[in-house]
Protein backbone atom coordinates (compact mmCIF):
# COMPACT_ATOMS: atom_id res chain seq x y z
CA UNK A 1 21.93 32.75 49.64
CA UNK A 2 22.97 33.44 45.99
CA UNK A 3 24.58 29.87 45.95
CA UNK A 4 21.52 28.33 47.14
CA UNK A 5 19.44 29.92 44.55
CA UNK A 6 21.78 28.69 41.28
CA UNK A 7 21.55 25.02 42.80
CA UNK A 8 17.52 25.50 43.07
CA UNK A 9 17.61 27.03 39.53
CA UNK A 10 19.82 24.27 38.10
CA UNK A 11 17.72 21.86 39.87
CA UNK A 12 14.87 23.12 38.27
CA UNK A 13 16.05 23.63 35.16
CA UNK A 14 17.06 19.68 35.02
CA UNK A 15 13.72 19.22 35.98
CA UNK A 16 12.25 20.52 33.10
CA UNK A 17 14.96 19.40 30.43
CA UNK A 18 14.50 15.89 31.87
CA UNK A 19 10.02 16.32 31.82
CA UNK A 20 10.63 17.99 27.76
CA UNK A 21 12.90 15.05 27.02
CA UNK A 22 10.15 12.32 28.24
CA UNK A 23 7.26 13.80 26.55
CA UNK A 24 9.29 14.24 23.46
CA UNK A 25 10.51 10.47 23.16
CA UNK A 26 7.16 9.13 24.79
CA UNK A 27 5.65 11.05 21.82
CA UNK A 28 7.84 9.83 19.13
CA UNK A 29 7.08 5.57 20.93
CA UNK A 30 2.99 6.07 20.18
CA UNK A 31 3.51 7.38 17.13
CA UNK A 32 5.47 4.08 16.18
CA UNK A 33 2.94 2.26 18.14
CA UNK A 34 -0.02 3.70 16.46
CA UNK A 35 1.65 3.18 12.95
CA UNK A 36 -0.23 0.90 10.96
CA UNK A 37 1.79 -1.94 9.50
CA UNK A 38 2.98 -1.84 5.63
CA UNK A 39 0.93 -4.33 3.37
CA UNK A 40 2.73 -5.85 0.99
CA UNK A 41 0.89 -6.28 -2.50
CA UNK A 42 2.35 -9.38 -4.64
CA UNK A 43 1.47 -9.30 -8.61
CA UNK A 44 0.28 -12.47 -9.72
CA UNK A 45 -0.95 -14.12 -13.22
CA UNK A 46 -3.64 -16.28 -14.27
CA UNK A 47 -5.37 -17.74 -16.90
CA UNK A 48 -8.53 -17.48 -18.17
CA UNK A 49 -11.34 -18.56 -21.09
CA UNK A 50 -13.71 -16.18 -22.79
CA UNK A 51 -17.00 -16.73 -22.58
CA UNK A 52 -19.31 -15.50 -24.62
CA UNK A 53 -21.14 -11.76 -24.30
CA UNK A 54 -17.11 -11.67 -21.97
CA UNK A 55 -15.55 -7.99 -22.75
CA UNK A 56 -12.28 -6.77 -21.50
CA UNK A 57 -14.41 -3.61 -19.66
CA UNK A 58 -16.18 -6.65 -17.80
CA UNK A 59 -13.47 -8.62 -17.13
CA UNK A 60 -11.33 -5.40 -15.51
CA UNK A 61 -13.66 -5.08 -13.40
CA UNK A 62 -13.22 -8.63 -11.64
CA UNK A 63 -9.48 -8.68 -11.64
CA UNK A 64 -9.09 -4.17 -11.46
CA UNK A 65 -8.28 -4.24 -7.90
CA UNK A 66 -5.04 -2.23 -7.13
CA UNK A 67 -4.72 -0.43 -10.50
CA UNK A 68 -4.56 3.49 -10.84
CA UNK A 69 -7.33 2.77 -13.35
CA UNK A 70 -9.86 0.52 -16.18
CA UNK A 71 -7.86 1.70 -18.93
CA UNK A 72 -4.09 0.97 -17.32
CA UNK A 73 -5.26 -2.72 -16.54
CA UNK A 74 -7.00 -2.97 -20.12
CA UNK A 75 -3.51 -1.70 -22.00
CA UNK A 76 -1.32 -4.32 -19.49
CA UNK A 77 -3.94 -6.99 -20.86
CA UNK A 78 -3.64 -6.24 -23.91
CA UNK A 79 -0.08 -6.06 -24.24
CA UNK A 80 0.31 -9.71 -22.05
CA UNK A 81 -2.34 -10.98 -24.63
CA UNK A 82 -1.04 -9.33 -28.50
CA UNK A 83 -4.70 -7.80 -28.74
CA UNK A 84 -4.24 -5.08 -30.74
CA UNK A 85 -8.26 -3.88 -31.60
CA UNK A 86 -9.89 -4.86 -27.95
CA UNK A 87 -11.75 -7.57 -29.49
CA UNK A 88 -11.82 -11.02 -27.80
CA UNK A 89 -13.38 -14.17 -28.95
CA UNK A 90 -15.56 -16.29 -27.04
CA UNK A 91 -13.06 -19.50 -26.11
CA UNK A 92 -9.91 -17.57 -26.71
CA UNK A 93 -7.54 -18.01 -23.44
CA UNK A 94 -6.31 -14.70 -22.14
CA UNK A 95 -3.95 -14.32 -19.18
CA UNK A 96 -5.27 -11.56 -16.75
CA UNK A 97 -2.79 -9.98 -14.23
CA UNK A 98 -3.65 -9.39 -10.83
CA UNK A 99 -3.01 -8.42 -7.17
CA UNK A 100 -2.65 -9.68 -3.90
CA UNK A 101 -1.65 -9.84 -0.48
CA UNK A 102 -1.21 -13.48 -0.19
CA UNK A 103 2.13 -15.11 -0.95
CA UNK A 104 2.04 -17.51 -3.28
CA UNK A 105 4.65 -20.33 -3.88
């Protein structure tokens, strides 16, 4: 009787590490299922001309997208562009930095 109990208990317990195992794997597949996939951000630069009433607050604001802020895009600007007061002149070129998630060639 004793012998029959330790192979029921062992049974059992196999049971139950084999159930814990399957819910614990089956848990850790949906989570990489569920995972949204990583977008990948390329940095990109253009060129454009100032028109006039153009400021650089203005033109952040088309190209901002992806920076931590106005004034972060507005100092890599002006570093790219050696403007050293913020002033741009209508018909001066500036090249404007910007992000996206197309590749380009």
């Amino acid at each position: 009787m004793c012998r029959k109990r330790k192979v029921a208990l062992t049974v059992c317990l196999t049971v139950c590490l084999i159930l814990a195992l399957a819910f614990t794997f089956g848990s850790f597949l949906s989570k990489a299922k569920n995972k949204a996939p990583e977008v990948t951000y390329y940095k990109y630069y253009t060129s454009i001309e100032i028109q006039p009433g153009d400021t650089l607050w203005d033109l952040a604001d088309e190209f901002l997208e992806y920076y931590e802020s106005k004034e972060v895009y507005i100092q890599e600007v002006s570093q790219l562009n050696s403007i050293k007061d913020g002033k741009i002149i209508s018909g001066q070129t500036l090249i404007m930095p910007y992000y996206s998630t197309e590749y380009k060639l």
